[in-house]
PDB file of N, CA and C in Angstrom:
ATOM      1  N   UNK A   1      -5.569   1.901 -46.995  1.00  0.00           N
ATOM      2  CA  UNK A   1      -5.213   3.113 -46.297  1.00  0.00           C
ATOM      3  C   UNK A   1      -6.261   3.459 -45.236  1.00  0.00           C
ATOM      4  N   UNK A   2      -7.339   2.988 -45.523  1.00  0.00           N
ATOM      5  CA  UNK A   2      -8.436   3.854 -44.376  1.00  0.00           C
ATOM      6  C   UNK A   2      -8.133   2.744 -42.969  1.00  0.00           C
ATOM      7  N   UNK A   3      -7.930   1.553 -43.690  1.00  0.00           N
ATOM      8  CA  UNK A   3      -7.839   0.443 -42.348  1.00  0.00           C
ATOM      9  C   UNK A   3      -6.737   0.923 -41.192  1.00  0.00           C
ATOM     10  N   UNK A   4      -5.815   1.017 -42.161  1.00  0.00           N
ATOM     11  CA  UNK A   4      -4.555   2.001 -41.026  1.00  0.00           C
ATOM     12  C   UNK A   4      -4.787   3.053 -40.573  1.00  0.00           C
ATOM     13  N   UNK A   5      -5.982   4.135 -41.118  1.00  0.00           N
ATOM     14  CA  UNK A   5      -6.681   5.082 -40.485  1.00  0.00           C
ATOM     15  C   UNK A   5      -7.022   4.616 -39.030  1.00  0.00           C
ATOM     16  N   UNK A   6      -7.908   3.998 -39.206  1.00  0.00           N
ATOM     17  CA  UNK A   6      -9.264   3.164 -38.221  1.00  0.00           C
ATOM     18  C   UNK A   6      -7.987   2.955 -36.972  1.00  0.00           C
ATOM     19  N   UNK A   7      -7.471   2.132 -37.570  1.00  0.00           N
ATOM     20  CA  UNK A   7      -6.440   1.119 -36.513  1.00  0.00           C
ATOM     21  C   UNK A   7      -5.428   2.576 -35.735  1.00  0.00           C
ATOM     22  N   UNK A   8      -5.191   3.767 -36.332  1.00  0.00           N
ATOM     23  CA  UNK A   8      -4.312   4.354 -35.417  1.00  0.00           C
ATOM     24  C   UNK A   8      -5.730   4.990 -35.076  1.00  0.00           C
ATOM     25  N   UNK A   9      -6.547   5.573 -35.339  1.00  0.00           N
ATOM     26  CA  UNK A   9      -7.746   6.260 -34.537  1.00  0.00           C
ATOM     27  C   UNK A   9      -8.100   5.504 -33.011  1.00  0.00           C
ATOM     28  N   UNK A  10      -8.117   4.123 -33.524  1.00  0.00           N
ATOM     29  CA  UNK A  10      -8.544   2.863 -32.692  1.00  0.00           C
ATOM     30  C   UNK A  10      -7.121   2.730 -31.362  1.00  0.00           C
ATOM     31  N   UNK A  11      -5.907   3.208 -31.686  1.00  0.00           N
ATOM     32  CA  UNK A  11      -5.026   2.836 -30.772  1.00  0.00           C
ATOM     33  C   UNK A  11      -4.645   4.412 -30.046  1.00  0.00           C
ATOM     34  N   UNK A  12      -5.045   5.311 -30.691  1.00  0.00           N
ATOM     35  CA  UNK A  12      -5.381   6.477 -29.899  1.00  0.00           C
ATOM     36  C   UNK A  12      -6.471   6.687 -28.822  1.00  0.00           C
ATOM     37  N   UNK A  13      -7.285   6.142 -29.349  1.00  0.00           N
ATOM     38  CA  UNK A  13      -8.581   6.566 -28.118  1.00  0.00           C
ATOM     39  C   UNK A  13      -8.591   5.767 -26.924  1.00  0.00           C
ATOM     40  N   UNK A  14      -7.851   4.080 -26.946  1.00  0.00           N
ATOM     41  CA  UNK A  14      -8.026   2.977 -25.968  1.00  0.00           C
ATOM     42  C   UNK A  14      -6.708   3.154 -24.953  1.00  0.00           C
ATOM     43  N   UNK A  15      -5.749   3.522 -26.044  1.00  0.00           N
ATOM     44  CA  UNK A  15      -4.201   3.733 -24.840  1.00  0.00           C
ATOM     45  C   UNK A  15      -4.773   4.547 -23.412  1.00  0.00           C
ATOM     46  N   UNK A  16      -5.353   5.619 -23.698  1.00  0.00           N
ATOM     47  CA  UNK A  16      -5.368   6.384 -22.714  1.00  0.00           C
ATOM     48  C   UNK A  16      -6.216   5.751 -21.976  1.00  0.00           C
ATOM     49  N   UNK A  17      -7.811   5.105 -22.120  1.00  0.00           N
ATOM     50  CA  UNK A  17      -8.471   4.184 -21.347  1.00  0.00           C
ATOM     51  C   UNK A  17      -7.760   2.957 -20.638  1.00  0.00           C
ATOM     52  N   UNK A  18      -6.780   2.190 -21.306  1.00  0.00           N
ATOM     53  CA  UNK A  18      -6.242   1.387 -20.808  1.00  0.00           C
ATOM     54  C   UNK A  18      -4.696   1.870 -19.408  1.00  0.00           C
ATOM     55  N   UNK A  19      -4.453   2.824 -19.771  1.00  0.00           N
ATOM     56  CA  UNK A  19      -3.328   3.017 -18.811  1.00  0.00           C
ATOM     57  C   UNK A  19      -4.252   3.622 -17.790  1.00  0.00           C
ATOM     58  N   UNK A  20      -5.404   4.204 -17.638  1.00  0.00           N
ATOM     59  CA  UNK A  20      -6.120   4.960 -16.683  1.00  0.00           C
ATOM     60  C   UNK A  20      -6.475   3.277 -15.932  1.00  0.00           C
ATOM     61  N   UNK A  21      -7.067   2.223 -16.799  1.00  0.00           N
ATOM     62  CA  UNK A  21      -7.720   1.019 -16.029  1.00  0.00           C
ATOM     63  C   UNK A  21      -6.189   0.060 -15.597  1.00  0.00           C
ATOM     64  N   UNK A  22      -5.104   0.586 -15.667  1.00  0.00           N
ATOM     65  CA  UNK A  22      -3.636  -0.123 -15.022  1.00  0.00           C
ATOM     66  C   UNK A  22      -3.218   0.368 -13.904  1.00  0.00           C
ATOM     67  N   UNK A  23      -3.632   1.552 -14.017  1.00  0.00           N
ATOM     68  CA  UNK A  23      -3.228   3.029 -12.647  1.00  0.00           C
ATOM     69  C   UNK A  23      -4.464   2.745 -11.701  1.00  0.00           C
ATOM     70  N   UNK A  24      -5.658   2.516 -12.090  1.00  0.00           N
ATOM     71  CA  UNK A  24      -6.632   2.204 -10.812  1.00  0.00           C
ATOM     72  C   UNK A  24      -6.295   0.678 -10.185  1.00  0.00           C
ATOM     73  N   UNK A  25      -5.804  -0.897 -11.015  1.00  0.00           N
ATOM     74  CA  UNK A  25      -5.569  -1.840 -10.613  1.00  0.00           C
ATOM     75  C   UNK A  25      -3.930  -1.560  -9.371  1.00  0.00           C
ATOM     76  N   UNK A  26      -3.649  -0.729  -9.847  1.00  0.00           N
ATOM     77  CA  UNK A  26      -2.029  -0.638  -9.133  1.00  0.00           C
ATOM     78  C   UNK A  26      -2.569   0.173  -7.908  1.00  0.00           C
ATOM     79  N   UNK A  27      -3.501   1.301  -7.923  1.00  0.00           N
ATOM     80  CA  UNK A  27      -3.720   1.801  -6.263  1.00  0.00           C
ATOM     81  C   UNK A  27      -4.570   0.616  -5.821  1.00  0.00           C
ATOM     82  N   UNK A  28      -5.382   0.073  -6.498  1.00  0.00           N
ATOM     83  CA  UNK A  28      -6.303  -0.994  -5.682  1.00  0.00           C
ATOM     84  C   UNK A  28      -5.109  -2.242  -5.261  1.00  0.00           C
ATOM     85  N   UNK A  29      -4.141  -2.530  -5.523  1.00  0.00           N
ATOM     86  CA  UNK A  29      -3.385  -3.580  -5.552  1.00  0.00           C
ATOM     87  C   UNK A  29      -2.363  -3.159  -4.438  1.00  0.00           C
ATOM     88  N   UNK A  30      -2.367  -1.568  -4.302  1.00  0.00           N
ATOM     89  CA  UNK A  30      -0.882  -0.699  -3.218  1.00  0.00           C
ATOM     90  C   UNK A  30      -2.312  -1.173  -2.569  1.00  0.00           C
ATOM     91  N   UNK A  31      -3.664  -0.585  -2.116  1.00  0.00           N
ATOM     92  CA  UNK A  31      -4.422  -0.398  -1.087  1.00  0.00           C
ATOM     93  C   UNK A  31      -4.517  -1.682  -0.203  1.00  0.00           C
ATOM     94  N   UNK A  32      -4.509  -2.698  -0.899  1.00  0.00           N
ATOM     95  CA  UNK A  32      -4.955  -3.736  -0.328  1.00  0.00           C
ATOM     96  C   UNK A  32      -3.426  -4.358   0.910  1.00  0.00           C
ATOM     97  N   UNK A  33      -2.253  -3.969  -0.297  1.00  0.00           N
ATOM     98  CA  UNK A  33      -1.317  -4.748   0.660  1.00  0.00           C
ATOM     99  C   UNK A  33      -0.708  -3.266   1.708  1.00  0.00           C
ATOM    100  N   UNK A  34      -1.454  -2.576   1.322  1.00  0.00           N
ATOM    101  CA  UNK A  34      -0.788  -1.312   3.095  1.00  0.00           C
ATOM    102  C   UNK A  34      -2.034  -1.995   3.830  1.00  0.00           C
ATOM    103  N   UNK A  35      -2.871  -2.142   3.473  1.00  0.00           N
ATOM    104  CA  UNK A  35      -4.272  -2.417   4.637  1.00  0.00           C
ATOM    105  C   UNK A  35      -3.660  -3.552   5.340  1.00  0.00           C
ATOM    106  N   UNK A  36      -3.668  -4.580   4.571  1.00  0.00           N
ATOM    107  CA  UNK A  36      -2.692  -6.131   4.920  1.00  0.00           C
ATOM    108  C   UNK A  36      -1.818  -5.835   5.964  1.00  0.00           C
ATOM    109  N   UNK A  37      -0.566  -4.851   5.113  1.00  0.00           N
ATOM    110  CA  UNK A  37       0.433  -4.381   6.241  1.00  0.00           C
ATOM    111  C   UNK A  37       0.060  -3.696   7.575  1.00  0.00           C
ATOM    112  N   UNK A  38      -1.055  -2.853   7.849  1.00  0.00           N
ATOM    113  CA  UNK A  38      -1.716  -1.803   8.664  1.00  0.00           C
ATOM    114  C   UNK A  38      -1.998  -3.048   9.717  1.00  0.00           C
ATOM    115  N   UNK A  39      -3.011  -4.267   9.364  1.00  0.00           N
ATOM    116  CA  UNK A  39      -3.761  -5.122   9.798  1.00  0.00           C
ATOM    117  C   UNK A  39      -2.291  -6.440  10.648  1.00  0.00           C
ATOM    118  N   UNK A  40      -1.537  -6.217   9.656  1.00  0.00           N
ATOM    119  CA  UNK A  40      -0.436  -7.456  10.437  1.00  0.00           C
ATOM    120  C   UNK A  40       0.153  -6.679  11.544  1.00  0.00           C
ATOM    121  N   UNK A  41       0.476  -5.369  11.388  1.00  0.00           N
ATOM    122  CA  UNK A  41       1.264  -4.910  12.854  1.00  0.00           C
ATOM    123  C   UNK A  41       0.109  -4.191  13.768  1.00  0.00           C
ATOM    124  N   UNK A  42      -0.941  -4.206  13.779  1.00  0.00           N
ATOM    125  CA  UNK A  42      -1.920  -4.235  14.670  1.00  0.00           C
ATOM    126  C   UNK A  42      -1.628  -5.850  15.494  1.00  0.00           C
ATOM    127  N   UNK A  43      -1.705  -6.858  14.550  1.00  0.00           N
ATOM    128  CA  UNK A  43      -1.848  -8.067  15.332  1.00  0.00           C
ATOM    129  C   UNK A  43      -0.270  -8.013  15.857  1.00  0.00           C
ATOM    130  N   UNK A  44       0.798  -7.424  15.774  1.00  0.00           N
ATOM    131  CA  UNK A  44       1.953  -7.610  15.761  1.00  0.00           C
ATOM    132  C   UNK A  44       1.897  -7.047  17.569  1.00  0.00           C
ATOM    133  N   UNK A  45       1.291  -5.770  17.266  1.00  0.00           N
ATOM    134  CA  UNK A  45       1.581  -5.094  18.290  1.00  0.00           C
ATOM    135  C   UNK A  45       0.170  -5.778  19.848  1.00  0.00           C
ATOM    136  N   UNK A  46      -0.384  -6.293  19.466  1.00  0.00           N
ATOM    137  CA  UNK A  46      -1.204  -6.744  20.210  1.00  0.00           C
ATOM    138  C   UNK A  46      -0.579  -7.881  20.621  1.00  0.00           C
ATOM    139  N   UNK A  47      -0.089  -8.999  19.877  1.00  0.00           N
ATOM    140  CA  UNK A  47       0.315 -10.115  19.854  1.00  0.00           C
ATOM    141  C   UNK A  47       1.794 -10.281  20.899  1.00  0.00           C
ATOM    142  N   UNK A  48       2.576  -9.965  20.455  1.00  0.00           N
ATOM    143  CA  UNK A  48       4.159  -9.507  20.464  1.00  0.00           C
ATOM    144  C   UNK A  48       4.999 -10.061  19.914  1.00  0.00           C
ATOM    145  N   UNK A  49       4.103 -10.633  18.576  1.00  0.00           N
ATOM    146  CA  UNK A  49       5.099 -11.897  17.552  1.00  0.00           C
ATOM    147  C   UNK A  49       6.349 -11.014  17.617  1.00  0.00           C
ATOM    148  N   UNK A  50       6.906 -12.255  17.043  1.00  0.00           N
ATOM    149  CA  UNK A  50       8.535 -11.777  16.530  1.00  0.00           C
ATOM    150  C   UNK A  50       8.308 -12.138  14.746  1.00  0.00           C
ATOM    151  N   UNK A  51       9.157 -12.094  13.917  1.00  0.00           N
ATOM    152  CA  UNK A  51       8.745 -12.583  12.540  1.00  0.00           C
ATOM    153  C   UNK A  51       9.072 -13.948  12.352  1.00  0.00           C
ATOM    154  N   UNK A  52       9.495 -15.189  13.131  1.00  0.00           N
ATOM    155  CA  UNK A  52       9.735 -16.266  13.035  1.00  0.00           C
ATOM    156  C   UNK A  52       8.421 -17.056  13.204  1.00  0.00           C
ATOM    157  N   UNK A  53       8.005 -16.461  14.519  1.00  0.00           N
ATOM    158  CA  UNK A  53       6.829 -17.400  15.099  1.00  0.00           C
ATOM    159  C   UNK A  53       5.777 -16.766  14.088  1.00  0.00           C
ATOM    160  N   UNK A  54       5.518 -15.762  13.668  1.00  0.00           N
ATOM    161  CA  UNK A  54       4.408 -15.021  12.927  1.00  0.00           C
ATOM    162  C   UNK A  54       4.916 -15.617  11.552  1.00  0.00           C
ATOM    163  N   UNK A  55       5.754 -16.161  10.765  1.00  0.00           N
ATOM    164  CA  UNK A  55       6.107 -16.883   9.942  1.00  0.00           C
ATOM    165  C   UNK A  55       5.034 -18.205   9.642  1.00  0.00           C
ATOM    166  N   UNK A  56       6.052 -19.124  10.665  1.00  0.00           N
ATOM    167  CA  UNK A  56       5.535 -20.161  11.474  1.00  0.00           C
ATOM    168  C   UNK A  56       4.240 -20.293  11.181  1.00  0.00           C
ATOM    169  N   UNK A  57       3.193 -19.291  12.313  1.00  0.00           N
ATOM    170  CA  UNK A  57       1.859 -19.810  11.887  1.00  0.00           C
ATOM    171  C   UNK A  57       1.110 -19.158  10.618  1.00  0.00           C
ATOM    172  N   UNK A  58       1.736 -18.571   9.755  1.00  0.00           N
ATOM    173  CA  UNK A  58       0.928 -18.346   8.188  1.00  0.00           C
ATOM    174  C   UNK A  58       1.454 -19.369   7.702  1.00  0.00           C
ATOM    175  N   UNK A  59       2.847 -20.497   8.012  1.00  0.00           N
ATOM    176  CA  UNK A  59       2.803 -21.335   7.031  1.00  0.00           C
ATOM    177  C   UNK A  59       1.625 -22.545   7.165  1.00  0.00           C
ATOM    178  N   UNK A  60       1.959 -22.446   8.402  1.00  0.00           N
ATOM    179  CA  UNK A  60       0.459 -23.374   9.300  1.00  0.00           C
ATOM    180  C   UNK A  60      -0.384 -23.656   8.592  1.00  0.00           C
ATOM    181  N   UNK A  61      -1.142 -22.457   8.470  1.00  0.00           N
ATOM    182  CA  UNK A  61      -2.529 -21.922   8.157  1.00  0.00           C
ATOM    183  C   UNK A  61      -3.202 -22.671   6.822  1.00  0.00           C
ATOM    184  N   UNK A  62      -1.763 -21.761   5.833  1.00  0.00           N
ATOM    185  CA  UNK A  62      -2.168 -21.576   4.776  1.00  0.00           C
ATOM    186  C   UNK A  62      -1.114 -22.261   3.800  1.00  0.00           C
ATOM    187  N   UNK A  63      -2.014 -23.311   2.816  1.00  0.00           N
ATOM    188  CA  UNK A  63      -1.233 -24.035   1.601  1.00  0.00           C
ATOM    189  C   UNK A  63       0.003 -23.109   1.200  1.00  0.00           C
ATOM    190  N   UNK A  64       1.011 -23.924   0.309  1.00  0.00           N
ATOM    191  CA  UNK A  64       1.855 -23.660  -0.491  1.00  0.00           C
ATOM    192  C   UNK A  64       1.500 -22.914  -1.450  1.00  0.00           C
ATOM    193  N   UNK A  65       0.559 -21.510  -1.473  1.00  0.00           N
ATOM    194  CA  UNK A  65       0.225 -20.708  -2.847  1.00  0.00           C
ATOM    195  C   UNK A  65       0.581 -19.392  -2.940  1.00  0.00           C
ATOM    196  N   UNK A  66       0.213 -18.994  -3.809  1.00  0.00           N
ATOM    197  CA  UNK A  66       0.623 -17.266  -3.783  1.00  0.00           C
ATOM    198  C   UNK A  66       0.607 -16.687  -3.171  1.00  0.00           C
ATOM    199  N   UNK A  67      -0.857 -16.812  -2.876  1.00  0.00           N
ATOM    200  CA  UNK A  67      -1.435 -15.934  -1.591  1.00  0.00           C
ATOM    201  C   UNK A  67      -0.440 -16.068  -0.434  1.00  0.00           C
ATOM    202  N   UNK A  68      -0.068 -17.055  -0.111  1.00  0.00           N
ATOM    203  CA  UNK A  68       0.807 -17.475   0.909  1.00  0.00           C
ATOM    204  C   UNK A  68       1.776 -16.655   1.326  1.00  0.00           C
ATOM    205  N   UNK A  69       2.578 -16.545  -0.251  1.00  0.00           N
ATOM    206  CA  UNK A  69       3.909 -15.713  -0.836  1.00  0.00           C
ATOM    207  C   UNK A  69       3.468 -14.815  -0.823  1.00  0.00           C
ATOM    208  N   UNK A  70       2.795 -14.041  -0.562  1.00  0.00           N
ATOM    209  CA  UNK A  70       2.315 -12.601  -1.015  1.00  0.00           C
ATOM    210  C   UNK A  70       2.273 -12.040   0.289  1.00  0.00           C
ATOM    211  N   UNK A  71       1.352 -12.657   1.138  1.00  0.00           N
ATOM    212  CA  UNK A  71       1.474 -12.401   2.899  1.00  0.00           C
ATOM    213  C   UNK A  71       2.540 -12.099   3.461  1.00  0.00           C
ATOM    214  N   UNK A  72       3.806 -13.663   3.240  1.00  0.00           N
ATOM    215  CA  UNK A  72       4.934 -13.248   3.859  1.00  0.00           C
ATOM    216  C   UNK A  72       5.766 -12.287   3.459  1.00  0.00           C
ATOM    217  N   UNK A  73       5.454 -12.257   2.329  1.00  0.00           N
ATOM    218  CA  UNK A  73       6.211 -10.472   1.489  1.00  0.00           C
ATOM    219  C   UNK A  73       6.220  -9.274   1.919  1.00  0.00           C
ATOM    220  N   UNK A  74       4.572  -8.914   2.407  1.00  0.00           N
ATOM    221  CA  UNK A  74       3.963  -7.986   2.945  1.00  0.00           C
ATOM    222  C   UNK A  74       4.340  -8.088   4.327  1.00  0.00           C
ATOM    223  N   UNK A  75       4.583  -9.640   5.263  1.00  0.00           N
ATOM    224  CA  UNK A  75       4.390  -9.446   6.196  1.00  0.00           C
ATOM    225  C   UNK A  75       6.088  -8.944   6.897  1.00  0.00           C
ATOM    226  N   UNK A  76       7.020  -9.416   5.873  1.00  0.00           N
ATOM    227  CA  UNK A  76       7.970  -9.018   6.161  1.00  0.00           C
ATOM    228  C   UNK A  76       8.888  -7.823   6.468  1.00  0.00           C
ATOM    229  N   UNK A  77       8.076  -7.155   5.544  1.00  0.00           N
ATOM    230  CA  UNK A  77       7.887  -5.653   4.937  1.00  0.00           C
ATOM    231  C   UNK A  77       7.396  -5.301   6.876  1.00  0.00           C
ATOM    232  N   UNK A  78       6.799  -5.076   6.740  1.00  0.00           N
ATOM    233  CA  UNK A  78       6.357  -5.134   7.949  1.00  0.00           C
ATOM    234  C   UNK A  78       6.797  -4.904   9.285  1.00  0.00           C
ATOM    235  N   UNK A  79       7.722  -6.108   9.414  1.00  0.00           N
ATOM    236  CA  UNK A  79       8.389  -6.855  11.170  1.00  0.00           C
ATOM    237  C   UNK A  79       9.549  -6.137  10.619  1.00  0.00           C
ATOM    238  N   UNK A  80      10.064  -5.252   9.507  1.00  0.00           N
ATOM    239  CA  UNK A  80      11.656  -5.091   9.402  1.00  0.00           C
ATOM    240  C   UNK A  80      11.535  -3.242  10.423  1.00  0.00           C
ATOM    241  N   UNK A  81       9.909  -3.106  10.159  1.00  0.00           N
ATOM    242  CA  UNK A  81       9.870  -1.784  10.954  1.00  0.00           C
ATOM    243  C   UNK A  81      10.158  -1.880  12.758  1.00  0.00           C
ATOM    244  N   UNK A  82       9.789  -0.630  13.303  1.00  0.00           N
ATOM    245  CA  UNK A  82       9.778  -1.002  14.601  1.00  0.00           C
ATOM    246  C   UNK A  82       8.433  -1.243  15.099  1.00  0.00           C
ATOM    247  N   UNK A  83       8.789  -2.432  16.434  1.00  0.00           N
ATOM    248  CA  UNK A  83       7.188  -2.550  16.848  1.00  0.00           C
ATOM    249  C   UNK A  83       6.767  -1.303  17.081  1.00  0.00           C
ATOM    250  N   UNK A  84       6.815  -0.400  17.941  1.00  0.00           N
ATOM    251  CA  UNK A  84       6.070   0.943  18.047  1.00  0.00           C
ATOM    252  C   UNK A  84       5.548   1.664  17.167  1.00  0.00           C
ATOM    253  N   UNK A  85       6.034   1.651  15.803  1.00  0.00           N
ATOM    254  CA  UNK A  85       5.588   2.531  14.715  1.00  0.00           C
ATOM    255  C   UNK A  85       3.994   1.998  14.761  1.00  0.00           C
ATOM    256  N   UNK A  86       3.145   2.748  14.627  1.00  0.00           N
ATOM    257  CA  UNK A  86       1.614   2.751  14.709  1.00  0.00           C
ATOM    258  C   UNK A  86       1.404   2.286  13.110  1.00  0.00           C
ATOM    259  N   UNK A  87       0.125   1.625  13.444  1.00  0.00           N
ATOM    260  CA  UNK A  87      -0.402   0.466  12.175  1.00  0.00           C
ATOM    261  C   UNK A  87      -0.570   1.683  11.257  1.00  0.00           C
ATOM    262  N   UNK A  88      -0.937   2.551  11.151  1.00  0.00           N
ATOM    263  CA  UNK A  88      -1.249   3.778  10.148  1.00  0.00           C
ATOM    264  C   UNK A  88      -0.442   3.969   9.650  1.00  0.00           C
ATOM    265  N   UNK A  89       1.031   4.160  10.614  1.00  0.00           N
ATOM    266  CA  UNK A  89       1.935   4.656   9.884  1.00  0.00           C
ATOM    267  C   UNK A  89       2.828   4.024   8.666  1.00  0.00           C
ATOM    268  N   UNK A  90       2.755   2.303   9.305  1.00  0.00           N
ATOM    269  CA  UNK A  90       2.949   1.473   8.534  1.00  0.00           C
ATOM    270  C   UNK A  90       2.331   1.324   6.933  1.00  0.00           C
ATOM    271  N   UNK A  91       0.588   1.167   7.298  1.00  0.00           N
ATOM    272  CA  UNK A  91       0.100   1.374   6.000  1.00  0.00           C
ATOM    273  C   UNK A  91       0.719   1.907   5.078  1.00  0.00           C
ATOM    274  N   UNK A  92       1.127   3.950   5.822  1.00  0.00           N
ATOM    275  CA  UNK A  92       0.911   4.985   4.819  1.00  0.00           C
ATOM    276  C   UNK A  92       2.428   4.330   3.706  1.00  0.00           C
ATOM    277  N   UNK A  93       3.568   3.992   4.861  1.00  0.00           N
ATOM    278  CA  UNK A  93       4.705   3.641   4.157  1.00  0.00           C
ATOM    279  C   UNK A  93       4.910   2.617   2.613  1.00  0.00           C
ATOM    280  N   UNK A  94       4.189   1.392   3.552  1.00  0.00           N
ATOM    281  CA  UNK A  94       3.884   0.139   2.334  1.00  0.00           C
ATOM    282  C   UNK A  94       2.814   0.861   1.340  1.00  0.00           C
ATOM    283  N   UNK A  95       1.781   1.333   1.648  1.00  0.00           N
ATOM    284  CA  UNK A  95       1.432   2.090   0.267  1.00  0.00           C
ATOM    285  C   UNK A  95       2.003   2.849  -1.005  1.00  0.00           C
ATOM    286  N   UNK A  96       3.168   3.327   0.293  1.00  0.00           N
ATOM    287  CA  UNK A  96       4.095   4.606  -1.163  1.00  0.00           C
ATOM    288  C   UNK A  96       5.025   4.113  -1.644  1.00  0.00           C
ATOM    289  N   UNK A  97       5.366   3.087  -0.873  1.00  0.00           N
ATOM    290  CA  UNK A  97       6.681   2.378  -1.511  1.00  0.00           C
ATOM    291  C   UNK A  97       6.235   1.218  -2.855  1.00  0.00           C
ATOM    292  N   UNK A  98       4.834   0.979  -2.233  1.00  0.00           N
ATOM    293  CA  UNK A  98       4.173   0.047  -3.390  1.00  0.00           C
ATOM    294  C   UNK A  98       4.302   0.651  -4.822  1.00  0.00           C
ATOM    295  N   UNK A  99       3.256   2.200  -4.871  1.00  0.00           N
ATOM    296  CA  UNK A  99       3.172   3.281  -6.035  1.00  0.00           C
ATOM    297  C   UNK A  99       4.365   2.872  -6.584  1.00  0.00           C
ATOM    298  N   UNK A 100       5.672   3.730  -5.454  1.00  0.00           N
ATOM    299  CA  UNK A 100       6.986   3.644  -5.907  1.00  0.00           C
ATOM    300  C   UNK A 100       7.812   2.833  -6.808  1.00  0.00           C
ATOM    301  N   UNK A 101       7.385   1.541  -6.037  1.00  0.00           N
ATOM    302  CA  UNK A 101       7.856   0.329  -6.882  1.00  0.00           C
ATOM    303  C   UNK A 101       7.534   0.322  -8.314  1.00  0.00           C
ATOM    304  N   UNK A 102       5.966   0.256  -8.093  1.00  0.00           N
ATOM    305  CA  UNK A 102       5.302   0.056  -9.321  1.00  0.00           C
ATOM    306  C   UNK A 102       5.656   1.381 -10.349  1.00  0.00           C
ATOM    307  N   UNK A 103       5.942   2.415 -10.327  1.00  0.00           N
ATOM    308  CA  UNK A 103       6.720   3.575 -11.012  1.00  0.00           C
ATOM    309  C   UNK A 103       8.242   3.137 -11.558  1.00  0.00           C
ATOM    310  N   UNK A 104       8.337   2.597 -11.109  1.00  0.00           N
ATOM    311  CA  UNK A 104      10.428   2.456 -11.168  1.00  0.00           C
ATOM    312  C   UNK A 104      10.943   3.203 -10.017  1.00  0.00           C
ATOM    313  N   UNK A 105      10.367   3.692  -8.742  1.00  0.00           N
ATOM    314  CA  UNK A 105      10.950   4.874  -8.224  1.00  0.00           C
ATOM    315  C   UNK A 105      11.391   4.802  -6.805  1.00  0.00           C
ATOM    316  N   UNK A 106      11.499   3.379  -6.625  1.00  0.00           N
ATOM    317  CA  UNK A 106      11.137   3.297  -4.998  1.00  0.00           C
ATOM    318  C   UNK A 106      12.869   2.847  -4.648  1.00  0.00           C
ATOM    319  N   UNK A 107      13.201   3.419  -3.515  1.00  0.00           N
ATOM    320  CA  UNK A 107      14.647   3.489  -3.646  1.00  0.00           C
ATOM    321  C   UNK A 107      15.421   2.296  -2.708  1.00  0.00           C
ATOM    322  N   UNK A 108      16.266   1.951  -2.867  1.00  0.00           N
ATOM    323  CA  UNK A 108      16.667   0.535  -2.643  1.00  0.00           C
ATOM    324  C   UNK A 108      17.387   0.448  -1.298  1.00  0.00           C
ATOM    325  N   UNK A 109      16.948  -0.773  -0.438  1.00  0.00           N
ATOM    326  CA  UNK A 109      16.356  -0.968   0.988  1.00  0.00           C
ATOM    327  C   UNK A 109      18.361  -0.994   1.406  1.00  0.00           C
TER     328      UNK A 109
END
């Protein structure tokens, strides 16, 4: 009986530590791919890619890996906006829609 004490004492005190250290990986994980996104339509808007040729050279670049997949995800996200929308604004979007996602809440394209 005390072990099953211990063990729910033990799964009370860590739940709440552990969902606090899932909620900081998920803004660090939204932050990185709005920055990504912020950073691709800067080059977008400087550049005047279209999303084929800006395709094109990330496959170039970069091996067959995640990272790869993860870029064109983000970068797609991206080129579906308009060129004019300002890199900020972009960020702020792919950030909330990230949260969103990651909530269940983000509403369908």
């Amino acid at each position: 009986m005390q072990y099953k004490i211990w063990i729910v004492l033990l799964i009370m005190f860590t739940t709440p530590l552990h969902s606090k250290e899932v909620e900081r990986l998920t803004v660090t994980s939204c932050a990185y791919q709005a920055g990504t996104a912020r950073e691709i339509q800067t080059i977008r808007q400087t550049e005047g890619d279209e999303w084929p040729k800006f395709k094109l050279q990330v496959m170039k670049i970069y091996g067959d890996t995640q990272g790869r997949t993860d870029l064109l995800a983000i970068a797609k996200r991206v080129y579906q906006r308009s060129l004019t929308t300002p890199p900020q604004a972009v960020h702020d979007d792919i950030f909330a829609a990230c949260l969103q996602r990651d909530q269940g809440t983000e509403p369908s394209a």
